[in-house]
N, C-alpha and C. Protein backbone atom coordinates (compact mmCIF):
# COMPACT_ATOMS: atom_id res chain seq x y z
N UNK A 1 0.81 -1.19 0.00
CA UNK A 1 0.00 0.00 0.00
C UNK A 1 0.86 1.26 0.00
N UNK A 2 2.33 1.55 0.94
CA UNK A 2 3.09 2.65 0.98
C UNK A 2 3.35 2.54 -0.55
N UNK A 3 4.05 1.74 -0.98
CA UNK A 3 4.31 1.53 -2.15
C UNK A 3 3.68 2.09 -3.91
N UNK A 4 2.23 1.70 -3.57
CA UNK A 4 1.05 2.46 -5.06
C UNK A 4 1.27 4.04 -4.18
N UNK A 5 1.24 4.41 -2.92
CA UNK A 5 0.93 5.70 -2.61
C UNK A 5 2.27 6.87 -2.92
N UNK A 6 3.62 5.63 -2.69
CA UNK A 6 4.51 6.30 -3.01
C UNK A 6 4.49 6.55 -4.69
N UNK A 7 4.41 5.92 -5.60
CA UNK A 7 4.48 6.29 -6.82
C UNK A 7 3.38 6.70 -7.38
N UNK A 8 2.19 6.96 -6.84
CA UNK A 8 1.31 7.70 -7.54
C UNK A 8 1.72 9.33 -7.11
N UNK A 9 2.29 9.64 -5.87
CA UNK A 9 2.98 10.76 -5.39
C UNK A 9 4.02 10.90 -6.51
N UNK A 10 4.50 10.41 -7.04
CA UNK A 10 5.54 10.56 -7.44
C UNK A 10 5.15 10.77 -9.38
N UNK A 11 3.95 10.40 -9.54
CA UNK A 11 3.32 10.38 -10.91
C UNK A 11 2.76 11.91 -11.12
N UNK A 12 2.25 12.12 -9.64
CA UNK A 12 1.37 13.27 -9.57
C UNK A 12 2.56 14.59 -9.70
N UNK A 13 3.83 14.42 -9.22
CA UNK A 13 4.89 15.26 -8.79
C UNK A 13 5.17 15.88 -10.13
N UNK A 14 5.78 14.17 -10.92
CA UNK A 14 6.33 14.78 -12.66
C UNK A 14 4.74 15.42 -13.44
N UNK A 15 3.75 15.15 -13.15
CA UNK A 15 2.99 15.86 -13.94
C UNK A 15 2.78 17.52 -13.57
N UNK A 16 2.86 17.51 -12.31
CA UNK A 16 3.07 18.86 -12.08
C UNK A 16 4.30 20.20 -12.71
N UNK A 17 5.80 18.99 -12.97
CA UNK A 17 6.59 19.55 -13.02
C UNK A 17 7.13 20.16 -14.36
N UNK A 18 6.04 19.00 -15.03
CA UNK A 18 6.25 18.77 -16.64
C UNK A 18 4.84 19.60 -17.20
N UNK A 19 3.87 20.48 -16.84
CA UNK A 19 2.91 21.01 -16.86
C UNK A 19 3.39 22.53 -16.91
N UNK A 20 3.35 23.10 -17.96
CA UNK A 20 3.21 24.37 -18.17
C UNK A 20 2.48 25.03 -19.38
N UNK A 21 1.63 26.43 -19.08
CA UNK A 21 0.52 26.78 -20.03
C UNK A 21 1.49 26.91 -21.53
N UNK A 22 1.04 26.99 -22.63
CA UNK A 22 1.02 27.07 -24.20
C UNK A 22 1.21 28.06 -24.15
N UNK A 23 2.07 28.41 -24.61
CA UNK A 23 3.23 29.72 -24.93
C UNK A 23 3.70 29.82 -25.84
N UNK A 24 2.84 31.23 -26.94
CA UNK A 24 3.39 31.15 -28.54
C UNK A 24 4.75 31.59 -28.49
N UNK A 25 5.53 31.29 -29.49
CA UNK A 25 6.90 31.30 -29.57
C UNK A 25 6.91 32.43 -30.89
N UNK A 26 7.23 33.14 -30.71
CA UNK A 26 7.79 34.04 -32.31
C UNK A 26 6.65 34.84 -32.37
N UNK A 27 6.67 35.58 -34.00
CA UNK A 27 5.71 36.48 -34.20
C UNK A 27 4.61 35.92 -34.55
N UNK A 28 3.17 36.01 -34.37
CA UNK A 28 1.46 35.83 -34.12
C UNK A 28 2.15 35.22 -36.02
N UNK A 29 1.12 34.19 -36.25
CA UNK A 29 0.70 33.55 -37.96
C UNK A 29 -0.43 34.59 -38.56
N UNK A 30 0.27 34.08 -39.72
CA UNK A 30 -1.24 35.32 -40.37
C UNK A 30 -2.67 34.28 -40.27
N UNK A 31 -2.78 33.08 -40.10
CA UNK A 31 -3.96 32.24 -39.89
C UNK A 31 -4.45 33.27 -38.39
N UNK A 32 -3.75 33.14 -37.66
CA UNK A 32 -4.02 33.86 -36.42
C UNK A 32 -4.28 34.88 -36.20
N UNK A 33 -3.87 35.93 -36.80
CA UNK A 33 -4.10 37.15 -36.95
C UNK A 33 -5.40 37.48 -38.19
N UNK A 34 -5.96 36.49 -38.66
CA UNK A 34 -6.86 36.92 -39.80
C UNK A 34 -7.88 36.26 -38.87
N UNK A 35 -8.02 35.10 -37.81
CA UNK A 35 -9.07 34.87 -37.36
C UNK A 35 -9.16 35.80 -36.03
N UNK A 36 -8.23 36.46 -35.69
CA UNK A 36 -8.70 37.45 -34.60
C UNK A 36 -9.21 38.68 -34.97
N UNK A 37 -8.84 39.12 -36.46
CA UNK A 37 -8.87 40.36 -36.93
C UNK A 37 -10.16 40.19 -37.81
N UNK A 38 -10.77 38.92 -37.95
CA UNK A 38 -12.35 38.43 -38.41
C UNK A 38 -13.57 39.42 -37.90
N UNK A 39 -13.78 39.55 -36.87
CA UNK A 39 -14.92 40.42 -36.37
C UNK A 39 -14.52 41.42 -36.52
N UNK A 40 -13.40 42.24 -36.99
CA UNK A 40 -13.68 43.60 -37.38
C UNK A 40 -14.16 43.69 -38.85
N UNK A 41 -14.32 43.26 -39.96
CA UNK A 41 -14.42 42.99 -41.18
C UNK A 41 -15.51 44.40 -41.48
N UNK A 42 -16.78 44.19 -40.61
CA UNK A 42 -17.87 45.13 -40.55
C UNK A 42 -17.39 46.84 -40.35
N UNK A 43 -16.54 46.81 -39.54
CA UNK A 43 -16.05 48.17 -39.11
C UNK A 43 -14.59 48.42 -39.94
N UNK A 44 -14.12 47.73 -40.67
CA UNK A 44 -13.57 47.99 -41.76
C UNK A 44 -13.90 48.78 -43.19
N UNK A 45 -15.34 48.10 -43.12
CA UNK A 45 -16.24 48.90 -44.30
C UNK A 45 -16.88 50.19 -44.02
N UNK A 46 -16.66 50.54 -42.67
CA UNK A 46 -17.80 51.47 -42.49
C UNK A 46 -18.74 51.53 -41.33
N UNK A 47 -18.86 50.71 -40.76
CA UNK A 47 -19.64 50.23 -39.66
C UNK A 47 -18.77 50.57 -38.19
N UNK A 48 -19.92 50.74 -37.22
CA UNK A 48 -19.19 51.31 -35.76
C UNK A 48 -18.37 49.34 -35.15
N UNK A 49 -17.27 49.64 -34.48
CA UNK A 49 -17.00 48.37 -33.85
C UNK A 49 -17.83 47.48 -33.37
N UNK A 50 -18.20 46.26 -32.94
CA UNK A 50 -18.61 45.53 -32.05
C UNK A 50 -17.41 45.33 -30.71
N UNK A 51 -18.24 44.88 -29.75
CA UNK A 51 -17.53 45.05 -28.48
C UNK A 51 -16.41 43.92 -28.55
N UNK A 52 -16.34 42.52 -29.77
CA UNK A 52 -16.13 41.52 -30.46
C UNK A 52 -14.68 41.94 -31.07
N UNK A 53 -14.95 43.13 -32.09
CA UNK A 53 -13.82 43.80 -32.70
C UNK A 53 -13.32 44.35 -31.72
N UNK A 54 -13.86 44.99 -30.65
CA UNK A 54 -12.30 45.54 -29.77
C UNK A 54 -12.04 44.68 -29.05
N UNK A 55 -12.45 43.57 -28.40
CA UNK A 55 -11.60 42.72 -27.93
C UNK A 55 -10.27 41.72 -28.73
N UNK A 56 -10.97 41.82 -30.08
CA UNK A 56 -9.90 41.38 -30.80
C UNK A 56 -8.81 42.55 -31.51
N UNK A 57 -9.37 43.51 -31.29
CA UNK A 57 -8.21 44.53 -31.55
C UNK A 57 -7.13 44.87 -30.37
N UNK A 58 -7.56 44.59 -29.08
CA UNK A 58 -7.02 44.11 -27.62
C UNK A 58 -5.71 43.03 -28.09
N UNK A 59 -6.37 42.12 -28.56
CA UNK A 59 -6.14 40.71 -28.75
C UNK A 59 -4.82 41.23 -29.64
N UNK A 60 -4.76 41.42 -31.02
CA UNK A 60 -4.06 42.01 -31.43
C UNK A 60 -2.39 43.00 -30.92
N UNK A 61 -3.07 44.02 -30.63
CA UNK A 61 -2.13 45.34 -29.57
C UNK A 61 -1.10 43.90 -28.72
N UNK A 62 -1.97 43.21 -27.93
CA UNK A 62 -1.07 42.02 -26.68
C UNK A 62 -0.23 41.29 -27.82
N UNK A 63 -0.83 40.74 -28.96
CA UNK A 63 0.83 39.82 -29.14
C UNK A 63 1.75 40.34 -30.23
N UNK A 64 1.46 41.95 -30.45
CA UNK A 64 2.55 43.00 -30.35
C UNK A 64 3.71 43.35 -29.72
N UNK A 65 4.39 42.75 -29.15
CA UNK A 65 4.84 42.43 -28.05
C UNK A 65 6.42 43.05 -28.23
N UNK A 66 6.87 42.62 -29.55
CA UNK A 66 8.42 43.60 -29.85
C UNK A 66 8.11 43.86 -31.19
N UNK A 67 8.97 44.67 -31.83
CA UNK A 67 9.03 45.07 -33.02
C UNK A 67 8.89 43.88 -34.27
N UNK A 68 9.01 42.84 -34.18
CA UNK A 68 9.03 41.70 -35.40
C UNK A 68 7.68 41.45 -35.20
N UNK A 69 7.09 41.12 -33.87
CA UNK A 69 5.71 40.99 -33.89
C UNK A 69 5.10 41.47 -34.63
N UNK A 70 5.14 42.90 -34.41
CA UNK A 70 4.55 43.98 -35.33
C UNK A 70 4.43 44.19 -36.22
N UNK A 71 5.50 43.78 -37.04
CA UNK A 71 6.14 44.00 -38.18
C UNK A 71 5.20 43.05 -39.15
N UNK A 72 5.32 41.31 -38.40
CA UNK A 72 4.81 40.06 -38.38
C UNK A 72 3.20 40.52 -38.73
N UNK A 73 2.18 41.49 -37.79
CA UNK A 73 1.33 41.70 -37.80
C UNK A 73 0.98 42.26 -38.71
N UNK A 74 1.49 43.17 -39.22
CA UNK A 74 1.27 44.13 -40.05
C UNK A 74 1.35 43.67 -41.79
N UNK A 75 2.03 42.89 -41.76
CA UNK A 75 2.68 41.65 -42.97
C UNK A 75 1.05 41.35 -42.85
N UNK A 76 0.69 40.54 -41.81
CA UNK A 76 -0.45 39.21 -41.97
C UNK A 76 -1.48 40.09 -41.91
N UNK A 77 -1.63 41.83 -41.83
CA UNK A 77 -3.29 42.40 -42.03
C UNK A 77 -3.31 42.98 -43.63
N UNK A 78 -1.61 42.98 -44.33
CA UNK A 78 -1.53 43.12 -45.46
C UNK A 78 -2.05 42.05 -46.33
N UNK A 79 -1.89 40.82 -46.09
CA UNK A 79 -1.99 39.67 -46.74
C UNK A 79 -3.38 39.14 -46.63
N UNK A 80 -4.03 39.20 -44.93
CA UNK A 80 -5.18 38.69 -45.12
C UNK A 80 -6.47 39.87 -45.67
N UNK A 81 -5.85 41.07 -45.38
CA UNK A 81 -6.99 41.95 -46.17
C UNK A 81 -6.89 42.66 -47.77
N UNK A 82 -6.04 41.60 -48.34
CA UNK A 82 -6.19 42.03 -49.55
C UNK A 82 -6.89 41.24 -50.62
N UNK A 83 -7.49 40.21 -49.51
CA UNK A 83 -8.86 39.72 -50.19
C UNK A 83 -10.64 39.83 -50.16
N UNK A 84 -10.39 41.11 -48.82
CA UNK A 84 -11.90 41.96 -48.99
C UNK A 84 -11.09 43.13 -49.10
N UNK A 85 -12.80 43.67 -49.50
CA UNK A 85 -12.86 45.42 -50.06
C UNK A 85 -12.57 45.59 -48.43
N UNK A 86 -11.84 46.89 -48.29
CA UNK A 86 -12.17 47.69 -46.82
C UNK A 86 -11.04 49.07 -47.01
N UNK A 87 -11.64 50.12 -46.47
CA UNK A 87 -10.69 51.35 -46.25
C UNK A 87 -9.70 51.54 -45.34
N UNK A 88 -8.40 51.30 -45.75
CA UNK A 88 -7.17 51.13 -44.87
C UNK A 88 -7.14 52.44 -43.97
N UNK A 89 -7.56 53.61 -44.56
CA UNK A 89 -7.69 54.72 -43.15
C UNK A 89 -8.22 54.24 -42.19
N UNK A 90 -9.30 53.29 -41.96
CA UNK A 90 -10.01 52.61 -41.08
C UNK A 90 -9.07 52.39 -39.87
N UNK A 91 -8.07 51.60 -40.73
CA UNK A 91 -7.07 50.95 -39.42
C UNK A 91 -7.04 51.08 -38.47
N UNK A 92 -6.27 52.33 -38.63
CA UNK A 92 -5.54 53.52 -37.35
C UNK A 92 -7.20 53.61 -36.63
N UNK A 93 -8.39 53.42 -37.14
CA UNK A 93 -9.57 54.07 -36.22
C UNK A 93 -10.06 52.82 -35.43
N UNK A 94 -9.86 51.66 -35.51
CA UNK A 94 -9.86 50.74 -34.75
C UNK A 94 -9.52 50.61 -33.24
N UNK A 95 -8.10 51.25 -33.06
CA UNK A 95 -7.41 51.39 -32.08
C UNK A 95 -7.97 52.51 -31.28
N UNK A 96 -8.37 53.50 -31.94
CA UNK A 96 -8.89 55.05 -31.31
C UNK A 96 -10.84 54.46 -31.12
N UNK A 97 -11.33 54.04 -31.85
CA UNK A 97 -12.57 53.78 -31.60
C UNK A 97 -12.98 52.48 -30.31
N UNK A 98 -11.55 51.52 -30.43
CA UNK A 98 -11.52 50.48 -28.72
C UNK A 98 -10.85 50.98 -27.78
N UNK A 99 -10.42 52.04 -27.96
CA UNK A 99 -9.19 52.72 -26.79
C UNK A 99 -8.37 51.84 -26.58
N UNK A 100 -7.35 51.93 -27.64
CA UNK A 100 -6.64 50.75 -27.10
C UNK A 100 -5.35 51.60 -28.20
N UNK A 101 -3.82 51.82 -27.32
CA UNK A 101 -3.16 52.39 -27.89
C UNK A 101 -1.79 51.14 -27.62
N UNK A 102 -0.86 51.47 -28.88
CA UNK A 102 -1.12 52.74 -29.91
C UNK A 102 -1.23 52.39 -31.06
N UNK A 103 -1.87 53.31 -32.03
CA UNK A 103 -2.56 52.87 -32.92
C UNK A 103 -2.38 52.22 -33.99
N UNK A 104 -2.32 51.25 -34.88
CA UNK A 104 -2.25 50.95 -36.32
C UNK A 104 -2.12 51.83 -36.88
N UNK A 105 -1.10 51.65 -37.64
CA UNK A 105 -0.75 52.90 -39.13
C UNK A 105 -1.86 51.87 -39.91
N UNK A 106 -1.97 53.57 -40.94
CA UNK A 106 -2.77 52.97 -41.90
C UNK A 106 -2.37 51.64 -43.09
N UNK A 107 -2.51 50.32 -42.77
CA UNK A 107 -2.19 49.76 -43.54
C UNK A 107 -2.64 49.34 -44.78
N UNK A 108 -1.93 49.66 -45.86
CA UNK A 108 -2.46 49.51 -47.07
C UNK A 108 -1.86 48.26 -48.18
N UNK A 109 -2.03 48.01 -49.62
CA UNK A 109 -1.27 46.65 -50.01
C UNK A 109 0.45 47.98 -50.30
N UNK A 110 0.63 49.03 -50.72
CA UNK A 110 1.52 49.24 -50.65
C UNK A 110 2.36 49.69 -48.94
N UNK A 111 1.52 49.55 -48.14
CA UNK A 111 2.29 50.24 -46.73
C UNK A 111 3.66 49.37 -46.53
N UNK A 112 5.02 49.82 -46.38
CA UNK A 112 6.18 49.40 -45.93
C UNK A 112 5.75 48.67 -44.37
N UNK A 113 5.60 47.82 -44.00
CA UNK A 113 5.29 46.97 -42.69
C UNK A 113 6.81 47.07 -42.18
N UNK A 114 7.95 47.81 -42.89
CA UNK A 114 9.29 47.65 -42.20
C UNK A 114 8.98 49.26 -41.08
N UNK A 115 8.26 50.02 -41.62
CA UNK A 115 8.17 51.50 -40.57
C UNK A 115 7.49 51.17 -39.39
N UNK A 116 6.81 50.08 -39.16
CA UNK A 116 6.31 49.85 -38.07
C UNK A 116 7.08 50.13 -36.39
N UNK A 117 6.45 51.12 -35.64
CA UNK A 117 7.48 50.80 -34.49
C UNK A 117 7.03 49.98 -33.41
């Protein structure tokens, strides 16, 4: 009986030790960044945010995290929005319309994603 109690202690120990949360490595995927940047689509065209779009514009700003991120980000809102219509001045109003700084340059299919700071 010490015996199953000692090694289930001891099962329970390495799972604890070997247990840590999912932690993206590098800059956000554009798969990732086009399904977070999904609910703004509406307020891209014209339309006021949903509370949806600023949490994912939140979502966004957080795995901004250093300059390649950014850079990374800015690449993947070039790529995934140059397959709907939408007004790239918009961008920058995303950030100012969720309060959430600082803001998106206006990204367009020609914007340099290297000026990003």
């Amino acid at each position: 009986m010490v015996r199953i109690s000692t090694l289930w202690s001891v099962a329970v120990g390495l799972l604890l030790v070997s247990w840590r949360p999912t932690v993206f490595a590098g800059p956000p995927t554009c798969s990732r960044v086009g399904r977070i940047l999904a609910p703004c689509t509406g307020f891209l065209n014209g339309q006021e945010p949903t509370s949806l779009c600023c949490s994912s514009v939140k979502k966004l700003h957080d795995a901004g995290k250093t300059k390649n991120d950014r850079v990374a980000i800015c690449n993947c809102i070039k790529q995934v929005t140059k397959s709907i219509p939408y007004d790239a001045k918009r961008i920058p109003l995303m950030s100012t319309k969720c309060g959430v700084k600082p803001e998106f340059p206006p990204i367009d299919k020609n914007y340099n994603c290297a000026a990003v700071k």
